[in-house]
PDB file of N, CA and C in Angstrom:
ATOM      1  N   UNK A   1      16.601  -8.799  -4.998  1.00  0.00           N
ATOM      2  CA  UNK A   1      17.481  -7.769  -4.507  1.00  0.00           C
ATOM      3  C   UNK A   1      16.816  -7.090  -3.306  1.00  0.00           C
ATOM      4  N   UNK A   2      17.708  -7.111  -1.690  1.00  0.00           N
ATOM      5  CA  UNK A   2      17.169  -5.914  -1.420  1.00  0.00           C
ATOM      6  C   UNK A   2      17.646  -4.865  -1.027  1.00  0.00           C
ATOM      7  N   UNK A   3      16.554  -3.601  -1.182  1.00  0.00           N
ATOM      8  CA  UNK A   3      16.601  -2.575  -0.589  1.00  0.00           C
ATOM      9  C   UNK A   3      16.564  -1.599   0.491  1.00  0.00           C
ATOM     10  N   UNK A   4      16.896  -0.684   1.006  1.00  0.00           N
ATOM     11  CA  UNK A   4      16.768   0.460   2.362  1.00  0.00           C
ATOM     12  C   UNK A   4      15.767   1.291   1.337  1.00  0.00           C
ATOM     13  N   UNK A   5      14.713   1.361   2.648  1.00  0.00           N
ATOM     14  CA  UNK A   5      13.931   2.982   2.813  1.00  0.00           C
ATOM     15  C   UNK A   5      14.755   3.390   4.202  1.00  0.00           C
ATOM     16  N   UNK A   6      14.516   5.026   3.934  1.00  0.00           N
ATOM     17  CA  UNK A   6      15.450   6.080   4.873  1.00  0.00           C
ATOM     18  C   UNK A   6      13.987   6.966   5.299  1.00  0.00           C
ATOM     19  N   UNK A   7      13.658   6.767   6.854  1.00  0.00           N
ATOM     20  CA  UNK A   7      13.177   7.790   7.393  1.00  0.00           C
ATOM     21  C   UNK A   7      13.079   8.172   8.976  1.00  0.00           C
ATOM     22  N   UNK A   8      12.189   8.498   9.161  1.00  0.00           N
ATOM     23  CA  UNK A   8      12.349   9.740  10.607  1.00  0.00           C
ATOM     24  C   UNK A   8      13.023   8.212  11.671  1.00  0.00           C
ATOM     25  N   UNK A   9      12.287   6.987  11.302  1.00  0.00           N
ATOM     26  CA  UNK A   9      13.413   5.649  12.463  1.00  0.00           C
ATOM     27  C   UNK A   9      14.069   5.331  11.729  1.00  0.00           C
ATOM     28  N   UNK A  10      14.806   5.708  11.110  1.00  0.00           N
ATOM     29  CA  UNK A  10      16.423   5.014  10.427  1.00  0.00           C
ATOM     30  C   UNK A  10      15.937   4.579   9.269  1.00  0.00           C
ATOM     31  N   UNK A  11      16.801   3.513   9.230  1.00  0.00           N
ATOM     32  CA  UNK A  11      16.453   2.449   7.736  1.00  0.00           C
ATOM     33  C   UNK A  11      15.452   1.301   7.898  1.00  0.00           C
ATOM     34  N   UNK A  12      15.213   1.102   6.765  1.00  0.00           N
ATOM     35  CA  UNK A  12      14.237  -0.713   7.071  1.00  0.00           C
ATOM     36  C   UNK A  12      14.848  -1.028   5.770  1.00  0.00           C
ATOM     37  N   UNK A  13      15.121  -2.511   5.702  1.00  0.00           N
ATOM     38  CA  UNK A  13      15.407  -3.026   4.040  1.00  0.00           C
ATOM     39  C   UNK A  13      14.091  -3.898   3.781  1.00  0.00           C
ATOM     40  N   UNK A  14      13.602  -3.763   2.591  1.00  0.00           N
ATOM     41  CA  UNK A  14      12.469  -4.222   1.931  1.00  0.00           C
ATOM     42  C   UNK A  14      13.089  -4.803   0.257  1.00  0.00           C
ATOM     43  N   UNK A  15      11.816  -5.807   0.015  1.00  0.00           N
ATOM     44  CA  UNK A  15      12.035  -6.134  -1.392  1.00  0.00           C
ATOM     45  C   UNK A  15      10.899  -5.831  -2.224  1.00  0.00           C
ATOM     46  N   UNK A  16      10.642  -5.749  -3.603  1.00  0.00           N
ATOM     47  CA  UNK A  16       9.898  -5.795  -4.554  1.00  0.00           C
ATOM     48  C   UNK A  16       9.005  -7.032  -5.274  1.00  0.00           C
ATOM     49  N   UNK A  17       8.234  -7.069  -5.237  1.00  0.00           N
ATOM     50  CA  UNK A  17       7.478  -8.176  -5.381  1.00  0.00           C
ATOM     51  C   UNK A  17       6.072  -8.294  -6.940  1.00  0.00           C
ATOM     52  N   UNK A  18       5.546  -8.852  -7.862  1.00  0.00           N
ATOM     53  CA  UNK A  18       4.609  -8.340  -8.691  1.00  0.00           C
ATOM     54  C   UNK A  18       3.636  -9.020  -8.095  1.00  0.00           C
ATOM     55  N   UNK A  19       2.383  -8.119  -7.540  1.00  0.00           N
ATOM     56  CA  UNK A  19       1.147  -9.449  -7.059  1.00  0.00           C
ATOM     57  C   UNK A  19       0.290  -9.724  -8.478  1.00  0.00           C
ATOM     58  N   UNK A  20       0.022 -11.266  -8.424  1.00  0.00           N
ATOM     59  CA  UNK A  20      -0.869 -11.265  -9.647  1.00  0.00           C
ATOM     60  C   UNK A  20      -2.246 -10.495  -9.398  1.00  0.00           C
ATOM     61  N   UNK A  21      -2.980 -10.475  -7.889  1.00  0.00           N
ATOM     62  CA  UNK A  21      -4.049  -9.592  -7.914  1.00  0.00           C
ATOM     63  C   UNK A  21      -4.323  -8.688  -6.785  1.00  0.00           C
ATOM     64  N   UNK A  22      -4.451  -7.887  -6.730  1.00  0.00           N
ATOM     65  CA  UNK A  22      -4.786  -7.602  -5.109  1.00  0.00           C
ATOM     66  C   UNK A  22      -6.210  -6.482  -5.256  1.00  0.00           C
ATOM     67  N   UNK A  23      -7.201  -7.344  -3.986  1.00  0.00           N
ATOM     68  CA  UNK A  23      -8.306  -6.888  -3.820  1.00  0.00           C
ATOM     69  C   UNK A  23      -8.702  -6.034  -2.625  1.00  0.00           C
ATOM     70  N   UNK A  24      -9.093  -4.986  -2.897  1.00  0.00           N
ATOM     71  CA  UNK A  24      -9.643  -3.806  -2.042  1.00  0.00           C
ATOM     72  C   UNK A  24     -11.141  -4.173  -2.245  1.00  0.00           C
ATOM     73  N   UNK A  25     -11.918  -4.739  -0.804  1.00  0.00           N
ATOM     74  CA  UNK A  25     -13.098  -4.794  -0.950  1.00  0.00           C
ATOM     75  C   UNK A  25     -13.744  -5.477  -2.223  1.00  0.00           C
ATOM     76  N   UNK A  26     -14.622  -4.812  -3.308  1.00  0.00           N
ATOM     77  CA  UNK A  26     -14.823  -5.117  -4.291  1.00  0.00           C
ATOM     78  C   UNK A  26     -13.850  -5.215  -5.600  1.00  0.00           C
ATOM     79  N   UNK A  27     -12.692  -4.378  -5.548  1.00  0.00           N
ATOM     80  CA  UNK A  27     -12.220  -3.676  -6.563  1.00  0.00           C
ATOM     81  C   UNK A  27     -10.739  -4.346  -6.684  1.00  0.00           C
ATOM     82  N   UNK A  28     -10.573  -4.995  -8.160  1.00  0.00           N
ATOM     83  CA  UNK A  28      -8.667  -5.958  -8.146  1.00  0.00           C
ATOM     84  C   UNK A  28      -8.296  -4.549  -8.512  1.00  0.00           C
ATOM     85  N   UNK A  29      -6.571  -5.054  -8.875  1.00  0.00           N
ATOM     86  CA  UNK A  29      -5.858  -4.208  -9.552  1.00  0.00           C
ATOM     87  C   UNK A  29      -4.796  -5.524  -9.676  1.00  0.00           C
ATOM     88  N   UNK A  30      -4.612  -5.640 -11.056  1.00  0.00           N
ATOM     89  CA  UNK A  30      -3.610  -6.899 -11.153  1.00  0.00           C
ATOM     90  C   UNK A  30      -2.178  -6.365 -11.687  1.00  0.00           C
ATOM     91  N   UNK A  31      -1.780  -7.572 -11.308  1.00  0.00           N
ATOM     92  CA  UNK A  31       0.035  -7.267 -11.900  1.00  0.00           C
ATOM     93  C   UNK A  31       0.583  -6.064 -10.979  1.00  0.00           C
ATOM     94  N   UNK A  32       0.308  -5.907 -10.312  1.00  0.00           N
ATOM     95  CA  UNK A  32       0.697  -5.136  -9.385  1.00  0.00           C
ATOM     96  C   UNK A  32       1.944  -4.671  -8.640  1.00  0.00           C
ATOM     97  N   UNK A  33       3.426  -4.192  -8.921  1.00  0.00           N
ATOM     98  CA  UNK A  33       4.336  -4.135  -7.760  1.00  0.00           C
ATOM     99  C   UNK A  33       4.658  -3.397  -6.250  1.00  0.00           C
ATOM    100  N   UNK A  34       4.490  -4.543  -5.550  1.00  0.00           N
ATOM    101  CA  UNK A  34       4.420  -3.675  -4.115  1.00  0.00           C
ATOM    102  C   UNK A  34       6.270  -4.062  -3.537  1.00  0.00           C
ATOM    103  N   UNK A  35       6.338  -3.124  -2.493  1.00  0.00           N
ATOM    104  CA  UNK A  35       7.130  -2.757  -1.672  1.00  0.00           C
ATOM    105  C   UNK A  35       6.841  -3.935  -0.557  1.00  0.00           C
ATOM    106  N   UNK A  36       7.616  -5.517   0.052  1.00  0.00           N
ATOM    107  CA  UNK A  36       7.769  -5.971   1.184  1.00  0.00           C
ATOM    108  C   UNK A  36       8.793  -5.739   2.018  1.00  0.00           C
ATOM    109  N   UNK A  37       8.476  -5.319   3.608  1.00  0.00           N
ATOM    110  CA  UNK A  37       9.213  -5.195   4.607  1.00  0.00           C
ATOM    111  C   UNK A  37       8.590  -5.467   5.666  1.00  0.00           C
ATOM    112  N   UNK A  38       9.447  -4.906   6.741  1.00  0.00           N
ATOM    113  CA  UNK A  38       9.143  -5.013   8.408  1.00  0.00           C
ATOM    114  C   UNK A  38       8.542  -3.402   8.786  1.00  0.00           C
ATOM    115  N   UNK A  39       7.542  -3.632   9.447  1.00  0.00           N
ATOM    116  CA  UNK A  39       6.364  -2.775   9.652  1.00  0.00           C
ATOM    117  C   UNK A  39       6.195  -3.078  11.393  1.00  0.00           C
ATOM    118  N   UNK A  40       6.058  -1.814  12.166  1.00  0.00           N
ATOM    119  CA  UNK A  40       5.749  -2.170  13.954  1.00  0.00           C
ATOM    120  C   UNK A  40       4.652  -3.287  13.941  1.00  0.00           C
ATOM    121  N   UNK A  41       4.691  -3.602  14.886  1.00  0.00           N
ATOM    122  CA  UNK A  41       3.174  -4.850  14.985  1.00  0.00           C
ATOM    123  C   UNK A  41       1.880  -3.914  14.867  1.00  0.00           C
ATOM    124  N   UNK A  42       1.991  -2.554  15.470  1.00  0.00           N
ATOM    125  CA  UNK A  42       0.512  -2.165  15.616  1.00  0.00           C
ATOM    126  C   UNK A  42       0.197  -1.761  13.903  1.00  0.00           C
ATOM    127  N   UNK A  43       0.930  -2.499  13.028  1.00  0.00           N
ATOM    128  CA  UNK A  43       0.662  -1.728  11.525  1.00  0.00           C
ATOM    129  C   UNK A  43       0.506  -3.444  10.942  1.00  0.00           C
ATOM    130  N   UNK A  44      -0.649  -2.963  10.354  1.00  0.00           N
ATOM    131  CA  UNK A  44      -1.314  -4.206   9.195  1.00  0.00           C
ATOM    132  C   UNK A  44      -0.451  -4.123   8.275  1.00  0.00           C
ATOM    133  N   UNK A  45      -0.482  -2.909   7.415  1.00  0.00           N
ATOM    134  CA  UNK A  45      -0.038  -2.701   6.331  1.00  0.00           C
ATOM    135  C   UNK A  45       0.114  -1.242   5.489  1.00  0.00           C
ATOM    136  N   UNK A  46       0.425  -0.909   4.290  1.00  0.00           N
ATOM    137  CA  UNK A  46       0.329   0.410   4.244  1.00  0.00           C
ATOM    138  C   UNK A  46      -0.195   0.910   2.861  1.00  0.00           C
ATOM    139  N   UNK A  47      -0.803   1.536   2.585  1.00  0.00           N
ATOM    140  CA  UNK A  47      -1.378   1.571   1.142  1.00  0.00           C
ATOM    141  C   UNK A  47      -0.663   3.085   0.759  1.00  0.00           C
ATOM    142  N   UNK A  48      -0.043   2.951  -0.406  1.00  0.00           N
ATOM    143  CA  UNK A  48       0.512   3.745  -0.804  1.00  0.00           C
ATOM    144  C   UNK A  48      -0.373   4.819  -2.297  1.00  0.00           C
ATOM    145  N   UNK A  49       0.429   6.223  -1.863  1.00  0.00           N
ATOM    146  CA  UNK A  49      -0.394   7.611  -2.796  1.00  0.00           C
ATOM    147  C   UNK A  49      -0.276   6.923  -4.567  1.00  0.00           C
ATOM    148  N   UNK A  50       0.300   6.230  -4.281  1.00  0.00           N
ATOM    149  CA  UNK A  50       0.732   5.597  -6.241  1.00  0.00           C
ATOM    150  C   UNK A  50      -0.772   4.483  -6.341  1.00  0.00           C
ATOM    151  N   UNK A  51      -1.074   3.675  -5.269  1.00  0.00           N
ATOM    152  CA  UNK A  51      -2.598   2.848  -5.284  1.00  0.00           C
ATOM    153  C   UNK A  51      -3.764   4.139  -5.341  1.00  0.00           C
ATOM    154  N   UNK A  52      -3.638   4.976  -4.510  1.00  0.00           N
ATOM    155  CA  UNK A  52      -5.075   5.853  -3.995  1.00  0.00           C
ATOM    156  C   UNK A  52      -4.957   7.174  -4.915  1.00  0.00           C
ATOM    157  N   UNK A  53      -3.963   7.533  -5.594  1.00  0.00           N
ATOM    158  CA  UNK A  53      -4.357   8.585  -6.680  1.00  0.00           C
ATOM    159  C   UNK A  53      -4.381   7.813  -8.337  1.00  0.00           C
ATOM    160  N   UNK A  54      -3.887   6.949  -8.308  1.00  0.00           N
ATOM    161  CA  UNK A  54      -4.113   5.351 -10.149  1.00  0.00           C
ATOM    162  C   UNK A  54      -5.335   5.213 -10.170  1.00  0.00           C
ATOM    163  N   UNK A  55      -5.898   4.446  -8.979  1.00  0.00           N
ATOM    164  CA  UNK A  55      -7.569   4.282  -9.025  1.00  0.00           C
ATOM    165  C   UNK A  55      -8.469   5.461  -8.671  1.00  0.00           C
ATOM    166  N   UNK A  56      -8.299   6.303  -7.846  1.00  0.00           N
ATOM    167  CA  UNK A  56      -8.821   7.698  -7.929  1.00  0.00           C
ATOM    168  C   UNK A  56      -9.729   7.104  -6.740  1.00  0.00           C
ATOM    169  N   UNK A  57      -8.563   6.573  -5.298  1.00  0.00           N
ATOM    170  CA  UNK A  57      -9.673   6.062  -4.217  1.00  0.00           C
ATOM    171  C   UNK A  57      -9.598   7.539  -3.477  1.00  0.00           C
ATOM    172  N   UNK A  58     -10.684   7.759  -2.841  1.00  0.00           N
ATOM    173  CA  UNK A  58     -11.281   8.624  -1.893  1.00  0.00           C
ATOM    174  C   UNK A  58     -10.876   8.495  -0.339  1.00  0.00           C
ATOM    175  N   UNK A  59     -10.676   9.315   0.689  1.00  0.00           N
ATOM    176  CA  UNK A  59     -10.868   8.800   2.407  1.00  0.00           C
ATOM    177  C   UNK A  59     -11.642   9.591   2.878  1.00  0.00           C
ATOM    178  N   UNK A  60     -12.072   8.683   3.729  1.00  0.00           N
ATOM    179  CA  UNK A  60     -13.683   9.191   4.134  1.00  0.00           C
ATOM    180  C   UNK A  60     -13.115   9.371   5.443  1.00  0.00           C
ATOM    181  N   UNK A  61     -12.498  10.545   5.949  1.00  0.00           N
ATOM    182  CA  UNK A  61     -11.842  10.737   7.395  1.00  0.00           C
ATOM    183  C   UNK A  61     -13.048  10.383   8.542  1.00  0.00           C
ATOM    184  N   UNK A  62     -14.078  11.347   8.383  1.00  0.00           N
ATOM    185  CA  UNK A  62     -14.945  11.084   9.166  1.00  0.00           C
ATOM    186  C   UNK A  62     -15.773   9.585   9.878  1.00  0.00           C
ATOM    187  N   UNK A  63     -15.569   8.791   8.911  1.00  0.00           N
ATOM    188  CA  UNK A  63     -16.170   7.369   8.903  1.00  0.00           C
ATOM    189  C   UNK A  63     -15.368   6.223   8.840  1.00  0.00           C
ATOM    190  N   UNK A  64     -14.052   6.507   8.489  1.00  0.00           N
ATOM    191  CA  UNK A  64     -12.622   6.184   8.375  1.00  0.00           C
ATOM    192  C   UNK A  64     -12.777   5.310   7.298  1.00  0.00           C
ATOM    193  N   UNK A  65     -13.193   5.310   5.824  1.00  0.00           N
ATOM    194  CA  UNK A  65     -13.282   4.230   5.152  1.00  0.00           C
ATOM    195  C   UNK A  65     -12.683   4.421   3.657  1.00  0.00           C
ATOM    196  N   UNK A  66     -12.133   3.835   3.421  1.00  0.00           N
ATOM    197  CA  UNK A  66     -11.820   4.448   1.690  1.00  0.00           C
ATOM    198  C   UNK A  66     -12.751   3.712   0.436  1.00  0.00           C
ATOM    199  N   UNK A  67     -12.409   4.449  -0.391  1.00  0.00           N
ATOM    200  CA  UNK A  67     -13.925   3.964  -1.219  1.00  0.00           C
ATOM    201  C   UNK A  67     -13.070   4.726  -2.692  1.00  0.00           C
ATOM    202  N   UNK A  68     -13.649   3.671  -3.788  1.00  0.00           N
ATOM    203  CA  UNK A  68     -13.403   3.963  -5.560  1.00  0.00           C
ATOM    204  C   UNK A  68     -14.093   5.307  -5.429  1.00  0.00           C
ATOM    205  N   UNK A  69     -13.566   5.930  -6.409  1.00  0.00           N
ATOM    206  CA  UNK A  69     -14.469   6.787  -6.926  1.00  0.00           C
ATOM    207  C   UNK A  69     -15.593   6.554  -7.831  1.00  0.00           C
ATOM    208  N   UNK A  70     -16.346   6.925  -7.866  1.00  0.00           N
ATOM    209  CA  UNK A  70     -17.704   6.511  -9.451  1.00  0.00           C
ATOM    210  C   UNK A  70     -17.737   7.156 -10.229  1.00  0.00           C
TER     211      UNK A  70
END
């Protein structure tokens, strides 16, 4: 099925997907459902507040790096 996100540039339609793993550096998180769509070219990708507050990742503004918590 897909879907519209609604924001400040209009719409984009995206689908839902389960990854069996996805790795940050050292760290999986399996079974995973992410959000696929169309993203500007200057964008890799986007990590969402539901990944970085579940695992309790950190941003290191200054050094620009994100990191697990310990």
């Amino acid at each position: 099925m897909i879907y519209e996100a609604y924001g400040i540039g209009g719409t984009v339609p995206f689908y839902t997907k389960v990854m069996d793993n996805i790795k940050i550096d050292t760290f999986s998180i399996k079974n995973f459902e992410i959000d696929i769509g169309m993203l500007p070219n200057n964008h890799n990708g986007l990590l969402g507040l539901d990944i970085l507050k579940s695992y309790n990742f950190t941003i290191d503004l200054e050094n620009l790096e994100l990191n697990p918590s310990n």
